[in-house]
Protein backbone atom coordinates (compact mmCIF):
# COMPACT_ATOMS: atom_id res chain seq x y z
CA UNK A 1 -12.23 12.01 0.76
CA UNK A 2 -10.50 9.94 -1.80
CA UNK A 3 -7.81 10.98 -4.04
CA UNK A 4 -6.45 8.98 -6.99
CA UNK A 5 -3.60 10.35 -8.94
CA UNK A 6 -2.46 8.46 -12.31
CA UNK A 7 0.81 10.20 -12.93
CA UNK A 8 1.13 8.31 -16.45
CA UNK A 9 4.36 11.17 -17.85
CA UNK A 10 7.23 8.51 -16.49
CA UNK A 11 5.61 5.79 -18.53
CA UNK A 12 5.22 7.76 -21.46
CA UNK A 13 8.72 9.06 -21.21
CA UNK A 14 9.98 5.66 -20.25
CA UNK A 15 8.45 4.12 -23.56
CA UNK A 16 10.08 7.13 -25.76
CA UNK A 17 12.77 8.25 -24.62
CA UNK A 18 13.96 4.74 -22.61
CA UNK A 19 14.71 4.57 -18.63
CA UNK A 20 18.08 6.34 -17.32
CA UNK A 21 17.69 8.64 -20.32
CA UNK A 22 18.08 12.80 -19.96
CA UNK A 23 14.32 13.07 -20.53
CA UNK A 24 13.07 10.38 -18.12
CA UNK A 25 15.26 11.49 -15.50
CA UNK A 26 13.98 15.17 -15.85
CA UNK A 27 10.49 13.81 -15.56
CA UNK A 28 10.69 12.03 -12.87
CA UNK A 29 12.17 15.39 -11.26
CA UNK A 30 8.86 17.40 -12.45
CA UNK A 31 6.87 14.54 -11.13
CA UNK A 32 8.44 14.65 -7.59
CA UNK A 33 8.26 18.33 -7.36
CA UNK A 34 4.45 17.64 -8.20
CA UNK A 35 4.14 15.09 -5.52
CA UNK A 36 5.63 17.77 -3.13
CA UNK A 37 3.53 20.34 -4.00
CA UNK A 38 0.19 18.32 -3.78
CA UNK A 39 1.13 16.93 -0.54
CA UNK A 40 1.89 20.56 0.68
CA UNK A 41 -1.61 21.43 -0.45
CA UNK A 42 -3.17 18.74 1.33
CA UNK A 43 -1.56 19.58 4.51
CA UNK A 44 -2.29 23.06 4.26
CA UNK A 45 -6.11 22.60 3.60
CA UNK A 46 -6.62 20.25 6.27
CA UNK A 47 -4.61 22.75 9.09
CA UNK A 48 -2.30 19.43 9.17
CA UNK A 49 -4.59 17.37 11.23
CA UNK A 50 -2.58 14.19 10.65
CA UNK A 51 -5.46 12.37 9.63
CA UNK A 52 -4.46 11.88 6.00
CA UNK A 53 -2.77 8.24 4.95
CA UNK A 54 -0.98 7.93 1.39
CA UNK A 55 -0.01 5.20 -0.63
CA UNK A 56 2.24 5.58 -3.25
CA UNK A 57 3.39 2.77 -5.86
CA UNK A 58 3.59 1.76 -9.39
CA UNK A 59 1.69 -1.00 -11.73
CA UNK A 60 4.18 -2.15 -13.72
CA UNK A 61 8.32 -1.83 -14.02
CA UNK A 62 10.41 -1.42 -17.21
CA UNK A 63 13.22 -2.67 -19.23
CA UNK A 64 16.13 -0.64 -19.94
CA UNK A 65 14.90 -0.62 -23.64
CA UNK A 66 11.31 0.65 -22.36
CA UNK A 67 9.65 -2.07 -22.69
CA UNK A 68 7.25 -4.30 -19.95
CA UNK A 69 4.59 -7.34 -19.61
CA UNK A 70 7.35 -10.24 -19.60
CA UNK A 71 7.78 -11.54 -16.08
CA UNK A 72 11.82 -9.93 -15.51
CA UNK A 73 12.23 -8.48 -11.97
CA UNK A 74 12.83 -5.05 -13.70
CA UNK A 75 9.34 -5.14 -14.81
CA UNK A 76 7.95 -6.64 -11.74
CA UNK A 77 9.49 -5.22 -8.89
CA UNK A 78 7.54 -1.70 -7.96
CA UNK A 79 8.06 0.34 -5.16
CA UNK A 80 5.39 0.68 -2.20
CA UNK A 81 5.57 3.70 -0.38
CA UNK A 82 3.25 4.32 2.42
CA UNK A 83 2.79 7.02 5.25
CA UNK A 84 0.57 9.13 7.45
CA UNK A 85 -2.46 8.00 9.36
CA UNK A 86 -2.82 4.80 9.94
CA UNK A 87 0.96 3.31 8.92
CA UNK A 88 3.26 2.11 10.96
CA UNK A 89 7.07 4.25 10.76
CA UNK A 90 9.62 2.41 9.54
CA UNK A 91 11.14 -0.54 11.39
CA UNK A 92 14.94 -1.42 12.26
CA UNK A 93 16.09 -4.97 10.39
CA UNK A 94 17.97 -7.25 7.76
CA UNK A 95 17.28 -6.79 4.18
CA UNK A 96 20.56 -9.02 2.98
CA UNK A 97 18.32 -11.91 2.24
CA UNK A 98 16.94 -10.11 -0.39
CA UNK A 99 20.24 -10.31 -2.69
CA UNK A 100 18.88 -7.34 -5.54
CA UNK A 101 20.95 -4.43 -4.17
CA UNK A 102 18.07 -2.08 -3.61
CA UNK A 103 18.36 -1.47 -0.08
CA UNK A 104 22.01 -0.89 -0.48
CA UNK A 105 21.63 1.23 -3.66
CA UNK A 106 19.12 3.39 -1.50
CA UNK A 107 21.25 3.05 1.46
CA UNK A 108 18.17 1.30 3.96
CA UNK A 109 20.28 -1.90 4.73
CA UNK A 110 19.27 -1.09 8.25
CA UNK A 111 15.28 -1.04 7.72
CA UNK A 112 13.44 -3.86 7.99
CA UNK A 113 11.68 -4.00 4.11
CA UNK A 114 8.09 -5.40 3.59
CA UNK A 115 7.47 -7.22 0.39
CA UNK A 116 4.28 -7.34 -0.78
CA UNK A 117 1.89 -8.72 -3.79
CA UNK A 118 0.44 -5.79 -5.67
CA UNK A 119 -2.98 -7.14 -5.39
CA UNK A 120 -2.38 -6.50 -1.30
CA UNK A 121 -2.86 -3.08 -1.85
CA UNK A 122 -6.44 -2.87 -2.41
CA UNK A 123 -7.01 -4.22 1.06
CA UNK A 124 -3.77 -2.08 2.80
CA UNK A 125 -5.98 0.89 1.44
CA UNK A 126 -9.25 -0.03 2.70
CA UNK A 127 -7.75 -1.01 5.95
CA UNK A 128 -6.71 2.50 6.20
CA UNK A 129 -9.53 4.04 4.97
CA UNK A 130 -12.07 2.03 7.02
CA UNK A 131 -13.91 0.41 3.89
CA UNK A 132 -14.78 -3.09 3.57
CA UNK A 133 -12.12 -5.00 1.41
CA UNK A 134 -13.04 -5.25 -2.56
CA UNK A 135 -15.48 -8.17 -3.34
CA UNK A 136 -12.90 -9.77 -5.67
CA UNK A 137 -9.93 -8.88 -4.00
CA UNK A 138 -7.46 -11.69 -3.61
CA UNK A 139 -4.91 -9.35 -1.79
CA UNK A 140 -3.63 -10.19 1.81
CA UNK A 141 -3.58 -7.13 4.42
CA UNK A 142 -0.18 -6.64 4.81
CA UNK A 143 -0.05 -6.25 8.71
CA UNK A 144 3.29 -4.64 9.04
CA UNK A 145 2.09 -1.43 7.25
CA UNK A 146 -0.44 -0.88 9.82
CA UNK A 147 0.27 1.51 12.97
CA UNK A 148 -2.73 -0.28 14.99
CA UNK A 149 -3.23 -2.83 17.96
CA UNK A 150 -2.77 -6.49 17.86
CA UNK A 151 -6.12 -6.68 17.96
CA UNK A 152 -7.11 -4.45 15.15
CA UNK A 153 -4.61 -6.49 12.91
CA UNK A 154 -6.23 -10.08 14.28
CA UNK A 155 -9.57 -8.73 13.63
CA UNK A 156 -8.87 -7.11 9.85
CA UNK A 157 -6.95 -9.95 8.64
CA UNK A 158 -9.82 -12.13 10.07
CA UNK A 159 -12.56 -10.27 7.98
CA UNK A 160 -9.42 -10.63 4.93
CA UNK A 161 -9.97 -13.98 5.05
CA UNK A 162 -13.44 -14.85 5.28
CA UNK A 163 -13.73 -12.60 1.95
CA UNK A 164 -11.38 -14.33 0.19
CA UNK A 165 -12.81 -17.68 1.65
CA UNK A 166 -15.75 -16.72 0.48
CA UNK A 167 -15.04 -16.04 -3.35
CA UNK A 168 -13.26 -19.89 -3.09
CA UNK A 169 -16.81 -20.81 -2.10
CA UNK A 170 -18.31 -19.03 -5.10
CA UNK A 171 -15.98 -20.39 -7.56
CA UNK A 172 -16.46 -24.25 -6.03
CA UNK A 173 -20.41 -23.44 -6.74
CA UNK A 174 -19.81 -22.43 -10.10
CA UNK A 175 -17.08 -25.15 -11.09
CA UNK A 176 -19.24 -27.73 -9.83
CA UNK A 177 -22.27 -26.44 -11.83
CA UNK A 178 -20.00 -26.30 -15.05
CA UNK A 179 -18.59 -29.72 -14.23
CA UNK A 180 -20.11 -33.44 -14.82
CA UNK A 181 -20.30 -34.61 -11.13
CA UNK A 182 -18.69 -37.82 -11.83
CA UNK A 183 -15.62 -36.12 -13.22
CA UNK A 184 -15.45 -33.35 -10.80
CA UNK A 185 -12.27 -33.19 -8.62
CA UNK A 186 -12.59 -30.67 -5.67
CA UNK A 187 -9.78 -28.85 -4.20
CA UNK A 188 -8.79 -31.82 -1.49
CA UNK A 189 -6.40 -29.06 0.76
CA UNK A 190 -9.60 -26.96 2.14
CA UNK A 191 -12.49 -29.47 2.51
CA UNK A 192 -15.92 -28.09 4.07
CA UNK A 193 -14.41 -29.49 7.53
CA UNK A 194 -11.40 -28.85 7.34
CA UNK A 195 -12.57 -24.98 6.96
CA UNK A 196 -14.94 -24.86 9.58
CA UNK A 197 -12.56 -26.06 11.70
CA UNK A 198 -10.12 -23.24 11.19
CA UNK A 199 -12.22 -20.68 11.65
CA UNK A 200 -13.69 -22.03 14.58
CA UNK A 201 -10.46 -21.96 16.23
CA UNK A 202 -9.49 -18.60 14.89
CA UNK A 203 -12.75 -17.61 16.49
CA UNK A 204 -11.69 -19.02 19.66
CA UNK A 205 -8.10 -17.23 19.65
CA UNK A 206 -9.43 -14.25 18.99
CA UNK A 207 -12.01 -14.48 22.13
CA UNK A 208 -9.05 -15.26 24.27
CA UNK A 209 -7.35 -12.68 23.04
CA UNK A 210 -4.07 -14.39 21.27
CA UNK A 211 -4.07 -12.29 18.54
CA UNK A 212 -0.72 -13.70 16.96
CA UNK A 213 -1.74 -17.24 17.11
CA UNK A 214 -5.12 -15.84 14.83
CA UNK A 215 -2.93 -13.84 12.71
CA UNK A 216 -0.47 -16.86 12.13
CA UNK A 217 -3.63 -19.41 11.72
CA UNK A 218 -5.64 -16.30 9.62
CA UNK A 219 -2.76 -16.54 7.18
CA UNK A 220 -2.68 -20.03 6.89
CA UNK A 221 -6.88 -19.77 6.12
CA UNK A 222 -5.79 -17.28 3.20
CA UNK A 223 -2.85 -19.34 1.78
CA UNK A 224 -5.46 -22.07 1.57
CA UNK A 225 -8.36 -20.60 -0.18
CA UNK A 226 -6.06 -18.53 -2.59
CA UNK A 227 -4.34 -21.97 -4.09
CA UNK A 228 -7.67 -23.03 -4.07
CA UNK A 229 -8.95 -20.42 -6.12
CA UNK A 230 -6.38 -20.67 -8.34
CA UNK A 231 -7.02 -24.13 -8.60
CA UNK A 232 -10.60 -23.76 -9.84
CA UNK A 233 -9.91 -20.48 -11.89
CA UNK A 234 -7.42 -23.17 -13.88
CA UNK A 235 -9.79 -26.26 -13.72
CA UNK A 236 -10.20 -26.64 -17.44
CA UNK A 237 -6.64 -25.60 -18.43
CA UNK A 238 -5.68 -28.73 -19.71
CA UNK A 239 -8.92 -29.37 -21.51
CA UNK A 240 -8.98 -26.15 -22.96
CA UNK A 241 -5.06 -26.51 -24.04
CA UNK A 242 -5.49 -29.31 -25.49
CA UNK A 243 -8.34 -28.10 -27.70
CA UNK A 244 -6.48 -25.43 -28.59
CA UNK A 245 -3.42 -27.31 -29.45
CA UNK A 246 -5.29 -29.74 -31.32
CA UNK A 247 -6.52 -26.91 -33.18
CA UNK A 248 -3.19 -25.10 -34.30
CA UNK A 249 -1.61 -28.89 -34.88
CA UNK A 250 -4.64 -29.90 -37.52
CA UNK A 251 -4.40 -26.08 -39.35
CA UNK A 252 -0.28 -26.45 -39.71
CA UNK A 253 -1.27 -30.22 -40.78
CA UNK A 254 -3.90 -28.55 -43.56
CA UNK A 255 -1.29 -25.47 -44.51
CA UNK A 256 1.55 -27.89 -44.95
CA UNK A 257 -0.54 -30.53 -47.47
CA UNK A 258 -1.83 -27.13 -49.30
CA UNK A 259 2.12 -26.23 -49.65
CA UNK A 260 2.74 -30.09 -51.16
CA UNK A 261 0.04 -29.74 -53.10
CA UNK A 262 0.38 -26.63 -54.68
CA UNK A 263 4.23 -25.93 -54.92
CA UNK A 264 5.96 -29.60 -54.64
CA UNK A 265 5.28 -32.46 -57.39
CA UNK A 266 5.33 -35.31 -54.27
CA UNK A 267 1.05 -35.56 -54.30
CA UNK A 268 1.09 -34.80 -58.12
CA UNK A 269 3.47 -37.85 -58.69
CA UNK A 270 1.90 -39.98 -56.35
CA UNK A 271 -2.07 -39.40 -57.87
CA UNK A 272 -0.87 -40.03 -61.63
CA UNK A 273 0.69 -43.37 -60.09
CA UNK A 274 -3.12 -43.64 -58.35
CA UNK A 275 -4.21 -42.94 -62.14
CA UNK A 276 -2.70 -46.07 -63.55
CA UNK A 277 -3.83 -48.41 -60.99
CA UNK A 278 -7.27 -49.14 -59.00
CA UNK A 279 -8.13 -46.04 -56.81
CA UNK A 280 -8.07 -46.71 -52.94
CA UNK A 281 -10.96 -47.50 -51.00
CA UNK A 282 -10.11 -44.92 -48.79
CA UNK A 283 -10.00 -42.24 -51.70
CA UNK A 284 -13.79 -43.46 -52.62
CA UNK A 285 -14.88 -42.95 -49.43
CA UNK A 286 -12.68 -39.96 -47.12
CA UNK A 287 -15.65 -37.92 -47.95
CA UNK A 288 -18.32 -39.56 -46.07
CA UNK A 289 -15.71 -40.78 -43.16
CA UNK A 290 -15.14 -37.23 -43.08
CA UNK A 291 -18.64 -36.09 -42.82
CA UNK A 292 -19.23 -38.81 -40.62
CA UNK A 293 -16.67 -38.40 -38.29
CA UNK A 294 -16.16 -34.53 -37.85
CA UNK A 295 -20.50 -34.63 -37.32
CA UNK A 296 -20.10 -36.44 -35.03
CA UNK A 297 -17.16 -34.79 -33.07
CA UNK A 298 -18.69 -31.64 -33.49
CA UNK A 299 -22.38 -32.69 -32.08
CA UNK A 300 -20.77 -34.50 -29.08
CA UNK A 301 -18.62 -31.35 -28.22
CA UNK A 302 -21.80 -29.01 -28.62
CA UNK A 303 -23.64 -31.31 -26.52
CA UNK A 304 -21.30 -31.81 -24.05
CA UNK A 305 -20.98 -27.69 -23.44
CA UNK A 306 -24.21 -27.28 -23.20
CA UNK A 307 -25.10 -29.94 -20.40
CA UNK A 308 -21.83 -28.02 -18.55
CA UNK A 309 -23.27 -24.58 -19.12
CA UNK A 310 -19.97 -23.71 -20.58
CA UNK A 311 -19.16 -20.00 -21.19
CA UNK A 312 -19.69 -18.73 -24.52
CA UNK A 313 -15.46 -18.66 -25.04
CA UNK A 314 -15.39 -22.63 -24.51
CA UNK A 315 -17.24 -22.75 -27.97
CA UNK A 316 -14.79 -20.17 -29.44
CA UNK A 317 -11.94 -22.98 -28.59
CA UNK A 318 -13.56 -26.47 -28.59
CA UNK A 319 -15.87 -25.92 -32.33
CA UNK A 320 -13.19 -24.84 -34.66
CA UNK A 321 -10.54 -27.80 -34.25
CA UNK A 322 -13.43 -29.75 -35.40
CA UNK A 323 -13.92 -28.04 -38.50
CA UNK A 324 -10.25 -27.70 -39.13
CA UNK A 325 -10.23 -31.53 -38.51
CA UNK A 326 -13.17 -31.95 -41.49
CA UNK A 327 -11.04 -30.14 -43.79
CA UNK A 328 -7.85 -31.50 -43.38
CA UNK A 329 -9.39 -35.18 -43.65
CA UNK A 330 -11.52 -33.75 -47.06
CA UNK A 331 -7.67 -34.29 -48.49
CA UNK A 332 -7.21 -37.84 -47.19
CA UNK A 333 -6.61 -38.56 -50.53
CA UNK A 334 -2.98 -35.95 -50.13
CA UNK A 335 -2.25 -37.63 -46.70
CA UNK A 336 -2.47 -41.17 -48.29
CA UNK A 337 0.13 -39.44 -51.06
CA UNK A 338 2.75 -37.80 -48.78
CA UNK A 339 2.51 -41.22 -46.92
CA UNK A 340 3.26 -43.60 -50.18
CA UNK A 341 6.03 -40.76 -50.93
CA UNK A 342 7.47 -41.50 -48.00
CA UNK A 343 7.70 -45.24 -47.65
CA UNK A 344 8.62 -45.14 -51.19
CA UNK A 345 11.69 -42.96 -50.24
């Protein structure tokens, strides 16, 4: 039996009424009084058999102005409390190294404190539990929350990492399908080989029974594929930034000739001097230069996605700095002005 409780009054109360305020504070005393009471019923309905495990954390942190989604430690720094079947008591060490006060504030200098990402808790509660990890997980078991063997911990964190090894294979497949093969770049720090090779000899320490050799070479496996995966999930980045920025650049360069044109005299001036003399070859012809050259920009990028198989989004940033492009050269002739204004002064 799973239970999952959303208690979602301290965030409410934390976004009115602000953190350290009369209200929060009284709500977080209702919720713990809740907590106690569930727990209580829990106990009682299963005669306290000692074979229930709970896990009990937060998403997200908050400001002192109730706010969060910025990266400050106050709004990512979350408690992780875990006990019951399956988790290991709390262990005697150092937390100085830590420097944020939190051990000291809660008066646990003496206990040894186990950071973890918040994506390892997915796998901490299907370790417990005794569920395969999530297919998309990219948590890491955290071992020192487990109350189990050596062996148990080799063997879990094993299985850990050939699922997130595995989704690194996935997204190699896919980025190489999405990717020109002369222009593809794989991720050089986990070849085929090199991958193999670990887990052949995590294999081996495992049959001979050195669990903390596997556990420290597991780890290594894991650190591998999950900067690989991050490597491939940000494989386009600068591609895709730099459509983007060439996007906003060309639509300030179109709003700021609209704003000459329509509330300045500097293009107004220049055309009437344009008037009096022979008009520009460029002026005769930044129509069909435009046509010309935006086409053509805009078939090769269309092309170009679809030989890649490009998701449907990779249109929704590569097309429209094309068209932006077509109508800021449609005023060539209002570039060519603000230019002459410019030399002239």
């Amino acid at each position: 039996v799973i239970l999952f409780l959303h208690l979602l009054g301290i965030d409410t109360s934390g976004h009115a009424y602000r953190p350290m305020s009369r209200e929060y504070l009284e709500n977080i005393r209702v919720v713990d009084a809740g907590i106690q009471r569930t727990i209580k019923l829990l106990e009682e309905f299963y005669q306290h058999d000692g074979q229930t495990a709970y896990v009990f954390t937060s998403d997200h942190g908050m400001t002192d102005w109730g706010s969060h989604g910025a990266g400050h430690p106050s709004e990512t720094l979350t408690p992780l409390l875990a006990w019951g079947a399956g988790v290991a008591g709390p262990q005697p060490g150092n937390t100085q190294d830590y420097g944020d006060g939190f051990a000291r504030e809660w008066k646990l200098e003496d206990i040894k404190r186990c950071d973890v990402n918040q994506a390892d808790i997915a796998p901490l509660m299907s370790s417990l539990i005794g569920v395969p990890f999530p297919l998309n997980s990219v948590g890491t078991l955290p071992l020192d929350y487990l109350d189990n063997t050596a062996g148990f911990k080799a063997e879990s964190l094993f299985t850990n990492a050939r699922q997130v090894v595995e989704q690194f294979e996935v997204k190699l497949k896919q980025r190489k399908e999405t990717t020109l093969s002369m222009f593809f770049v794989p991720y050089s720090d986990l070849t085929p080989g090199k991958q193999q090779n670990m887990t052949r000899n995590i294999v081996s320490l495992l049959r001979a029974q050195q669990y903390q050799e596997a556990i420290l070479e597991c780890g290594k496996l894991i650190e591998l594929a999950l900067k690989g995966l991050h490597y491939y999930h940000t494989y386009d980045r600068l591609f895709l930034c730099t459509s983007v920025t060439l996007g906003f650049v060309g639509w300030m360069s179109y709003v700021v000739l609209v704003l000459l044109r329509d509330h300045t005299t500097i293009i107004q001036q220049q055309k009437l001097y344009k008037v009096e003399n022979s008009p520009s070859v460029w002026t005769r012809l930044q129509g069909h230069i435009s046509e010309i050259v935006c086409g053509s920009l805009a078939t090769n990028i269309l092309v170009f996605l679809l030989v890649i198989k490009a998701p449907w989004t990779y249109y929704v940033y590569c097309l429209p700095p094309a068209w932006i492009l077509y109508c800021v050269l449609q005023r060539g002739s209002d570039i060519h002005s603000v230019a002459s204004y410019i030399q002239a002064n």
